[in-house]
N, C-alpha and C. Protein backbone atom coordinates (compact mmCIF):
# COMPACT_ATOMS: atom_id res chain seq x y z
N UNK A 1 99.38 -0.15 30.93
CA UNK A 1 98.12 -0.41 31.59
C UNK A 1 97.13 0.68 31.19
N UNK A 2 96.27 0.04 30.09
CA UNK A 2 95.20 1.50 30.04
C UNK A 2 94.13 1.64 31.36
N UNK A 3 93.17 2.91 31.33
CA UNK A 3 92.50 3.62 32.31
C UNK A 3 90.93 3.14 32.23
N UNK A 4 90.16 2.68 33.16
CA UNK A 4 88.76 2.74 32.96
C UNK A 4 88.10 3.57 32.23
N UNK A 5 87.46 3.94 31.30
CA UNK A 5 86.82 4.80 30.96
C UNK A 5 85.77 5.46 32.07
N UNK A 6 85.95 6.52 32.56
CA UNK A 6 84.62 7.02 33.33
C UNK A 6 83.44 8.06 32.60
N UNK A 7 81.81 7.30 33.30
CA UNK A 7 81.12 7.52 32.30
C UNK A 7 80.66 8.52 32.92
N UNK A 8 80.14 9.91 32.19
CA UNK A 8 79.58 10.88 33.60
C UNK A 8 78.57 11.27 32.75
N UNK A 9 77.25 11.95 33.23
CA UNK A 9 76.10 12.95 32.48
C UNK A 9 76.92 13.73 31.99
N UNK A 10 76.18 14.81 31.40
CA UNK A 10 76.88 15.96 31.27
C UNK A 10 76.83 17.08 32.36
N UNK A 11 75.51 16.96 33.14
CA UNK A 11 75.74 17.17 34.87
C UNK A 11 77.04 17.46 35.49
N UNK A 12 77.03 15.80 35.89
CA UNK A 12 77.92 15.47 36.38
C UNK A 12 79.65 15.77 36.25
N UNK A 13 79.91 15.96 34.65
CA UNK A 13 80.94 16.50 34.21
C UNK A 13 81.15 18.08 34.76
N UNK A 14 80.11 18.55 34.01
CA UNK A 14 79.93 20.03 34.77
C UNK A 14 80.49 19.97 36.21
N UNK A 15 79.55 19.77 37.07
CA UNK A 15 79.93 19.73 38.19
C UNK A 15 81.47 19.36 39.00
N UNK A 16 81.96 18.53 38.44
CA UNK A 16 83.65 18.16 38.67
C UNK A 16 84.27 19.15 38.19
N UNK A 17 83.70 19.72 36.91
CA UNK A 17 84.65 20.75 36.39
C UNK A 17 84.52 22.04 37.34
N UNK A 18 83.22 22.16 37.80
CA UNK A 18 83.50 23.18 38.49
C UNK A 18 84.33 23.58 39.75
N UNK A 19 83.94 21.93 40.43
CA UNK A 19 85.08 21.80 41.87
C UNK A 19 86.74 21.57 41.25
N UNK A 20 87.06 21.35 40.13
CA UNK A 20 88.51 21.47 39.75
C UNK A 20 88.58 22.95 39.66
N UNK A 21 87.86 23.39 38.94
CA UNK A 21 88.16 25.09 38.97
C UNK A 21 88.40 26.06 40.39
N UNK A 22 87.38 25.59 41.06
CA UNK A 22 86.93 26.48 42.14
C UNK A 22 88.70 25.86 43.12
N UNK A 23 88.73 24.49 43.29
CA UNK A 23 89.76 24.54 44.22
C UNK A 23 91.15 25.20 43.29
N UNK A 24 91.54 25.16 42.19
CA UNK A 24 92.71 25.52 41.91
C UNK A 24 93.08 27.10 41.73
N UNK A 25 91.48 27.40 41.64
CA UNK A 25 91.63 28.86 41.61
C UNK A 25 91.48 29.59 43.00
N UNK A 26 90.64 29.21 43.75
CA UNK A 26 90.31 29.97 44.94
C UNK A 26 90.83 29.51 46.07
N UNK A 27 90.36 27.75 46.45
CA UNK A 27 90.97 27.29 47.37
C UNK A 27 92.41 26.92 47.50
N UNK A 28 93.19 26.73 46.78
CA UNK A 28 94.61 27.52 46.54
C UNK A 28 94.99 28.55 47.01
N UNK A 29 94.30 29.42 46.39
CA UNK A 29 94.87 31.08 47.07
C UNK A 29 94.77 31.05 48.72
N UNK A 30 93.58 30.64 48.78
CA UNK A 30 92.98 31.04 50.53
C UNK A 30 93.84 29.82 51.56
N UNK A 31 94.40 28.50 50.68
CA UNK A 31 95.61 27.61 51.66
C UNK A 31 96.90 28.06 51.88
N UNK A 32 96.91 28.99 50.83
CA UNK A 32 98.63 29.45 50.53
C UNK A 32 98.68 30.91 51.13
N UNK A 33 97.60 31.48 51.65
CA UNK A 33 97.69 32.97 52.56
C UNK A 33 97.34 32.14 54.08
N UNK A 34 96.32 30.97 54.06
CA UNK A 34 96.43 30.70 55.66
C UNK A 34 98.13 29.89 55.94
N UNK A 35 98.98 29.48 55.03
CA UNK A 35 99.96 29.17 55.35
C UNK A 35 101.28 30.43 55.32
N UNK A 36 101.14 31.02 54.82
CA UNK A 36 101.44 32.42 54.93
C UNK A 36 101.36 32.92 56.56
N UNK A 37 100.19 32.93 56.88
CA UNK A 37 99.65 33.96 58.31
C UNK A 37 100.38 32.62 58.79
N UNK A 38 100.19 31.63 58.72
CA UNK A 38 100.34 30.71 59.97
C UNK A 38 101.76 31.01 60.59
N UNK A 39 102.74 31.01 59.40
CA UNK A 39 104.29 31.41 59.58
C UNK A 39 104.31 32.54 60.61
N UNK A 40 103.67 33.32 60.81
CA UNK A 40 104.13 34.30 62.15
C UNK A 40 103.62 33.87 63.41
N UNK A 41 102.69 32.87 63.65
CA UNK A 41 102.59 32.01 64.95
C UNK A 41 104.18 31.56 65.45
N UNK A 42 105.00 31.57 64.66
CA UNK A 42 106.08 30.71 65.45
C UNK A 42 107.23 30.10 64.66
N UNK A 43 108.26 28.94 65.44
CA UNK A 43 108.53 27.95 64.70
C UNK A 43 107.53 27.04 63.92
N UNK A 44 107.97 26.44 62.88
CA UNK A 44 107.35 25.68 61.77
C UNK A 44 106.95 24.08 62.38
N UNK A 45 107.63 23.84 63.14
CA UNK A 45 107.79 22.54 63.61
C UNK A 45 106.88 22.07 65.30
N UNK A 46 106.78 23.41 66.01
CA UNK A 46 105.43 23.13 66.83
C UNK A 46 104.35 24.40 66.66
N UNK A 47 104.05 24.18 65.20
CA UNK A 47 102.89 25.58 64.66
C UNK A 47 101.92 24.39 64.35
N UNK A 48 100.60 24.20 65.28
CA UNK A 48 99.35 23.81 64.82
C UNK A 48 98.59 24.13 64.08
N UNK A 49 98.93 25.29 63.63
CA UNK A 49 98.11 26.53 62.72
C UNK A 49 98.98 26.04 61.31
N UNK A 50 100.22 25.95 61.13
CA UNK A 50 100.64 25.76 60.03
C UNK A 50 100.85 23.99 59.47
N UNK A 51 100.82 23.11 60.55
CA UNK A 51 100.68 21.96 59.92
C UNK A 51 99.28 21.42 59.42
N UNK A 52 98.27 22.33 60.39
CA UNK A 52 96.79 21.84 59.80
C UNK A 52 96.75 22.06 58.32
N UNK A 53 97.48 23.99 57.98
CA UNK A 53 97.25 24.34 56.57
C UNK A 53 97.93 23.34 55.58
N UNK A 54 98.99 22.99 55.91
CA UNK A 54 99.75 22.25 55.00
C UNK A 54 99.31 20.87 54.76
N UNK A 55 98.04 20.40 56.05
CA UNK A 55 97.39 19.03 55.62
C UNK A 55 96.65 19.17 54.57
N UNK A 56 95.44 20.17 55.14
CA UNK A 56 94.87 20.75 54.05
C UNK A 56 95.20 20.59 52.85
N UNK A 57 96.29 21.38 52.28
CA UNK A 57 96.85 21.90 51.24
C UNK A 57 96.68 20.58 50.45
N UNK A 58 97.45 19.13 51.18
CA UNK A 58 97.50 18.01 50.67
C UNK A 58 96.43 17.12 50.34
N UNK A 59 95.36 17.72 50.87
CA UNK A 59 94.33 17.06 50.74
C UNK A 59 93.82 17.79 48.94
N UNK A 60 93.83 19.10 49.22
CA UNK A 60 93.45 19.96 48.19
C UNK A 60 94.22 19.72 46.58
N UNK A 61 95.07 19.23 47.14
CA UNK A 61 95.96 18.65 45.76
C UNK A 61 95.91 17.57 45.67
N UNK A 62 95.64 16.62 46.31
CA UNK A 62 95.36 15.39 46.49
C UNK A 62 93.61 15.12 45.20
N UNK A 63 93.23 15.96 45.81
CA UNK A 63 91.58 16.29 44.92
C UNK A 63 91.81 16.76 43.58
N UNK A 64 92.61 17.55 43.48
CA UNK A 64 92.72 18.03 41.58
C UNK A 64 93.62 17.48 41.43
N UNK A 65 94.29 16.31 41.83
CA UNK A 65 94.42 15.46 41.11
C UNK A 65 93.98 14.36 40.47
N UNK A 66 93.26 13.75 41.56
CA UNK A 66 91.81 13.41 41.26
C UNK A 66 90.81 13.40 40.40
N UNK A 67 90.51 14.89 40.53
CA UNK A 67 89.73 15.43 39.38
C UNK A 67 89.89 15.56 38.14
N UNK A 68 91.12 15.54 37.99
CA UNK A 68 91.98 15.85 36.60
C UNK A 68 92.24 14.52 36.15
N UNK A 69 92.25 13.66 36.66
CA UNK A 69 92.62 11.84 36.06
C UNK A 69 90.92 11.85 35.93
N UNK A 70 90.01 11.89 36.86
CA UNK A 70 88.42 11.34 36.03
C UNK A 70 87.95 12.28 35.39
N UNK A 71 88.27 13.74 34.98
CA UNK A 71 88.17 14.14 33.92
C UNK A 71 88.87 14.00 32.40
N UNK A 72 89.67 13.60 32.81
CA UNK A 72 90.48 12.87 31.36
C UNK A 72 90.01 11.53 30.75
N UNK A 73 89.76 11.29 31.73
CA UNK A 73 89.19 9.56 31.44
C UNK A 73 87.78 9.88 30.98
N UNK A 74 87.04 11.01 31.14
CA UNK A 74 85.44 10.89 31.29
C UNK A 74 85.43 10.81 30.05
N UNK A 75 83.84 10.17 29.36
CA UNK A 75 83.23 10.08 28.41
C UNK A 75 81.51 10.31 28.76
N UNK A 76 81.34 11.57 28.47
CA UNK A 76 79.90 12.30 29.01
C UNK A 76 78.73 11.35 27.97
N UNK A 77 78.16 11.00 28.65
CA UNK A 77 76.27 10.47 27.68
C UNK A 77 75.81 11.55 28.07
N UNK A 78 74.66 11.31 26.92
CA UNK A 78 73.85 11.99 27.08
C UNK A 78 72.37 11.67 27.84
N UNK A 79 71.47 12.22 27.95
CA UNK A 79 70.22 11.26 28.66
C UNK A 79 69.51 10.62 27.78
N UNK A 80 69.44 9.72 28.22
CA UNK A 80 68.47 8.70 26.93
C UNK A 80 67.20 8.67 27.68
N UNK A 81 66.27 9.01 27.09
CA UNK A 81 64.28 9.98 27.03
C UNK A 81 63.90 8.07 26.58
N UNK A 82 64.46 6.96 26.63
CA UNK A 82 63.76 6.10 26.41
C UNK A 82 63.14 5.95 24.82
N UNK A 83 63.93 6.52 24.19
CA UNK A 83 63.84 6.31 22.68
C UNK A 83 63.72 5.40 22.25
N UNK A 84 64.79 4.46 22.34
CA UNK A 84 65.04 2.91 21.85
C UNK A 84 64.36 2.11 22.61
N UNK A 85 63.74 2.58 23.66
CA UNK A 85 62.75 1.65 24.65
C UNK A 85 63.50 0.37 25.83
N UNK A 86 64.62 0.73 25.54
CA UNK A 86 65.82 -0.35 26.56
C UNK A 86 66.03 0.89 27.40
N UNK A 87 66.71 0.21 28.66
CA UNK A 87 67.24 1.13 29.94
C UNK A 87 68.78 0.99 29.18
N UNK A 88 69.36 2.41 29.16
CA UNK A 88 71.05 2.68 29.31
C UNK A 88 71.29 4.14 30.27
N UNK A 89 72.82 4.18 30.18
CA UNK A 89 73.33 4.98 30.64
C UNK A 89 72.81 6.14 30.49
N UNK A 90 72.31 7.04 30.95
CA UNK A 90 71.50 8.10 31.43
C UNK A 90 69.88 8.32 31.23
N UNK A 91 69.36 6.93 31.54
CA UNK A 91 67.96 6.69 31.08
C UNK A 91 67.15 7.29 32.57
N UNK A 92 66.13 7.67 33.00
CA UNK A 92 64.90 8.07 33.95
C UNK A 92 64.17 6.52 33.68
N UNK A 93 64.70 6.04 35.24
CA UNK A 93 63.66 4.62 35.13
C UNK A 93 62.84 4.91 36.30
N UNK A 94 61.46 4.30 36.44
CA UNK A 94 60.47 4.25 37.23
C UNK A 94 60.46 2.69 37.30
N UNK A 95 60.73 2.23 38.74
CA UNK A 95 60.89 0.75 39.31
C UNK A 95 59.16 0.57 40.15
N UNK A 96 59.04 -0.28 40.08
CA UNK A 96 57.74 -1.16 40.98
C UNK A 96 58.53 -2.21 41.86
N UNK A 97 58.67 -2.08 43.13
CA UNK A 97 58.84 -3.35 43.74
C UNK A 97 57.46 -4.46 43.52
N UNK A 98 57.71 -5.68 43.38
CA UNK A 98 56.17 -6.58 43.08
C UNK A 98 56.11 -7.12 44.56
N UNK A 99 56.55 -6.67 45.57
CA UNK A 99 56.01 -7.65 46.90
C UNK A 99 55.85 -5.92 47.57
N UNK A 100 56.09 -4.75 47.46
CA UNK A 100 55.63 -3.99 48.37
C UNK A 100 54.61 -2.99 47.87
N UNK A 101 54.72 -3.24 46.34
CA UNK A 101 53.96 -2.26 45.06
C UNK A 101 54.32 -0.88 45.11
N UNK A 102 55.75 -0.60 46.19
CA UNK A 102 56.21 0.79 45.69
C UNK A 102 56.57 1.12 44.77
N UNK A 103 56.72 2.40 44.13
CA UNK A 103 57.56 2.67 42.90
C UNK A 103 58.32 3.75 43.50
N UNK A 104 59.77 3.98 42.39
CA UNK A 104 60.52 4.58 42.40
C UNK A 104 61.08 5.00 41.45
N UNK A 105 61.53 6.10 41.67
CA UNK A 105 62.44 6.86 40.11
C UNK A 105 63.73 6.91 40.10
N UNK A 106 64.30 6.37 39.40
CA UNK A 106 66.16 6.46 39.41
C UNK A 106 66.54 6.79 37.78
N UNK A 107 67.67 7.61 38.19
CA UNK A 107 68.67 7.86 37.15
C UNK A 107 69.85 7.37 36.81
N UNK A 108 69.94 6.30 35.84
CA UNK A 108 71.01 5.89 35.48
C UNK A 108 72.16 6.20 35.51
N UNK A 109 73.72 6.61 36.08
CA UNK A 109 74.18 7.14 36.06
C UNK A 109 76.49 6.05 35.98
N UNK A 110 76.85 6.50 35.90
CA UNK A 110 77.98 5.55 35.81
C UNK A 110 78.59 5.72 37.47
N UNK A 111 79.26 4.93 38.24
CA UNK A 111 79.54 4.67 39.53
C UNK A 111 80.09 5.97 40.07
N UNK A 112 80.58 7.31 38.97
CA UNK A 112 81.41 8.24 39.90
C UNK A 112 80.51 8.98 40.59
N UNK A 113 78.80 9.23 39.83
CA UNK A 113 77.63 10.07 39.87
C UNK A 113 76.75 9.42 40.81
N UNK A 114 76.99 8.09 41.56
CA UNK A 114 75.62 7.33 41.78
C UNK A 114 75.60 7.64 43.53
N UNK A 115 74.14 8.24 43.78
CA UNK A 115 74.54 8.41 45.42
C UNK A 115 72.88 8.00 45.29
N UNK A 116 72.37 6.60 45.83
CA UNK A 116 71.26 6.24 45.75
C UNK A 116 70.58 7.09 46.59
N UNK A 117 70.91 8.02 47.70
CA UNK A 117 69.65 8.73 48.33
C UNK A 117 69.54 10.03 47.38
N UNK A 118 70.09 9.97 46.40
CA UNK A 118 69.21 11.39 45.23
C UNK A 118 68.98 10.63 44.30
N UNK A 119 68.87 8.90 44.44
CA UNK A 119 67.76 8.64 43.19
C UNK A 119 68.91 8.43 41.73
N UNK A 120 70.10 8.17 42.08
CA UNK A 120 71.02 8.31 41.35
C UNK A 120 72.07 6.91 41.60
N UNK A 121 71.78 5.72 40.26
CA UNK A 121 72.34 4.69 40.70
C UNK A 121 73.42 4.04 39.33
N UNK A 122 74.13 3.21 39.96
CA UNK A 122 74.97 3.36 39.68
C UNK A 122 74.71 2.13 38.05
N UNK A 123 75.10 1.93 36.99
CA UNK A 123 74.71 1.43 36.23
C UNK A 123 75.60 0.00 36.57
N UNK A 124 76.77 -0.26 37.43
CA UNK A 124 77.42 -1.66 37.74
C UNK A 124 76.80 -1.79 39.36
N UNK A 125 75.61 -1.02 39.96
CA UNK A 125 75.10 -1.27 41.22
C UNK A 125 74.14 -2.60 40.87
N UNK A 126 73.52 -3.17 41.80
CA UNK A 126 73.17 -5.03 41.50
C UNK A 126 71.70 -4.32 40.52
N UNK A 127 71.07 -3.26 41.28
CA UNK A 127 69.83 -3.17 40.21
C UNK A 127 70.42 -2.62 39.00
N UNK A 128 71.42 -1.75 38.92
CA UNK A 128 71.48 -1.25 37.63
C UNK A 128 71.80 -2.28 36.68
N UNK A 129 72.89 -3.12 37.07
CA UNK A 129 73.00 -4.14 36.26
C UNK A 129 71.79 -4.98 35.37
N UNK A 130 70.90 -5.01 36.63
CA UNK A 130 69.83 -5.58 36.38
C UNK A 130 68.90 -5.57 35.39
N UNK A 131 68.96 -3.79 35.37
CA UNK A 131 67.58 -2.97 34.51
C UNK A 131 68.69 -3.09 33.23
N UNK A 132 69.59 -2.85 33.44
CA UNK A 132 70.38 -2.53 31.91
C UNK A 132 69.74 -3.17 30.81
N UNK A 133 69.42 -2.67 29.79
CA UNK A 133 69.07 -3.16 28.50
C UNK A 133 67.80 -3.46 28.26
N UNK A 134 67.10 -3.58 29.54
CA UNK A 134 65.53 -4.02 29.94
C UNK A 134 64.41 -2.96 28.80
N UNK A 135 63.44 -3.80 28.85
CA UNK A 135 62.25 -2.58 27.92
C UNK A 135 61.44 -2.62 29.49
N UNK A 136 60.50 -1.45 29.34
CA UNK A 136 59.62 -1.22 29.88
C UNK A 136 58.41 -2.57 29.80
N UNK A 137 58.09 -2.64 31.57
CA UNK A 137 57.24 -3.88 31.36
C UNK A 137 58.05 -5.28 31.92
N UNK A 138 59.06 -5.03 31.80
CA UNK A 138 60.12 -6.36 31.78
C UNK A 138 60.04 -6.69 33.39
N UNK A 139 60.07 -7.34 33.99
CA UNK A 139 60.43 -7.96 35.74
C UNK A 139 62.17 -8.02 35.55
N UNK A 140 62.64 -7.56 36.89
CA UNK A 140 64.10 -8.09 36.87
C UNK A 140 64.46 -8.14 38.25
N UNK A 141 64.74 -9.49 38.53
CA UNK A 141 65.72 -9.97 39.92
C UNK A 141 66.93 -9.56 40.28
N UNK A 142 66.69 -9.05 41.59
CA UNK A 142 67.87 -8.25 41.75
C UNK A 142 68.40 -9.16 43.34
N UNK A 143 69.57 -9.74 43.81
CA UNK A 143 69.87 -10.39 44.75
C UNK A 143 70.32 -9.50 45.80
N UNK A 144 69.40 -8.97 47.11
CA UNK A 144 69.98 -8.01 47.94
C UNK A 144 70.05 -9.36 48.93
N UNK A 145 71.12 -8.05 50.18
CA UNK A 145 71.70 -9.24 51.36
C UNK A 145 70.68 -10.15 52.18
N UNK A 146 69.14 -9.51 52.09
CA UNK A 146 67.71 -10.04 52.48
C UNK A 146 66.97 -10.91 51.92
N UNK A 147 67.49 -11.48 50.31
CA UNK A 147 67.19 -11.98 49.39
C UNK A 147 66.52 -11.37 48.03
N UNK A 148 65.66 -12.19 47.58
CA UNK A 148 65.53 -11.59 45.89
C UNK A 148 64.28 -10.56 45.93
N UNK A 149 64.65 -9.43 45.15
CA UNK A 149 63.45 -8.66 44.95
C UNK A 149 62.97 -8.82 43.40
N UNK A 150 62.39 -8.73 43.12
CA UNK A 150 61.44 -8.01 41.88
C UNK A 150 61.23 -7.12 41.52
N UNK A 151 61.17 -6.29 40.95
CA UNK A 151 61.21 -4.98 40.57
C UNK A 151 60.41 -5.38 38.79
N UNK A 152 59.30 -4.30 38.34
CA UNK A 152 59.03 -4.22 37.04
C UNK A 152 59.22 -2.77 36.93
N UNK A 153 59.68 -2.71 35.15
CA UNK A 153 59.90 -1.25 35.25
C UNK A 153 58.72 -0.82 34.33
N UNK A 154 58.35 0.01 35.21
CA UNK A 154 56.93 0.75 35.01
C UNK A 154 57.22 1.85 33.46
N UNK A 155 58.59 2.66 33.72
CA UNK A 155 59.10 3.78 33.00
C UNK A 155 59.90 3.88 32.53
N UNK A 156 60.13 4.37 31.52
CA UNK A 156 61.97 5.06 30.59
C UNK A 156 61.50 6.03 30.26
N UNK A 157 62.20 7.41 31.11
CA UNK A 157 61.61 8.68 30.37
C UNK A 157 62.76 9.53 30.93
């Protein structure tokens, strides 16, 4: 069974790499001395102090592992400045709704990076799908649970 490819900025890569680092190096040390101290509270078996650490712990390994499967899988883009004049994977789009005439700025990004309240969407989210491949100028229908919007894209930059 092969693996999704996951697509990340180079941001975004960064950033995972750094929370793989930071927990295996630091938050490690600081689970494995609070499980340490916890051991002199008592027996092991009604120590609240030592089963919290050891949840912890599982959670913490639970995460670099995590991290370490979508960093293996990742394949970093780069930002696309709207060169080729189509929307892709790490393009700066500027949206127009056509029934409220707002605009908006989003960054293309692949589903691990996309947290729409920083403007950061996901390229298989219903608009990203949408804009994908689009030139500037283009209208594209997007089906939300309220019905159809419109959107023209004003920008690729």
């Amino acid at each position: 069974m092969s693996k999704k490819e996951v697509v990340l900025t180079r941001d975004g890569y960064k950033k995972l790499s750094n929370e793989l680092n930071f927990l295996m190096t630091q938050r490690r040390k600081e689970i494995a001395e609070r499980i340490r101290d916890s051991r002199e509270f008592g027996e092991l078996l009604e120590n609240p102090e030592y089963n919290d650490a050891k949840d912890e712990q599982a959670l913490i390994e639970s995460r670099i592992c995590q991290l370490n499967e979508l960093l293996s899988l990742a394949k970093v883009i780069e930002r696309n400045n709207g060169k080729d004049g189509k929307v892709t994977l790490g393009s700066k789009v500027r949206l127009r709704d056509l029934e409220t005439n707002e605009e908006v700025d989003y960054l293309v990004v692949g589903s691990v990076e996309a947290n729409p309240t920083n403007h950061r969407i996901s390229n298989e989210s219903p608009v990203g799908q949408a804009i994908m491949g689009k030139k500037k100028s283009q209208v594209v229908k997007v089906e939300a649970p309220h019905g159809c919007i419109e959107y023209k894209i004003v920008k690729i930059a």
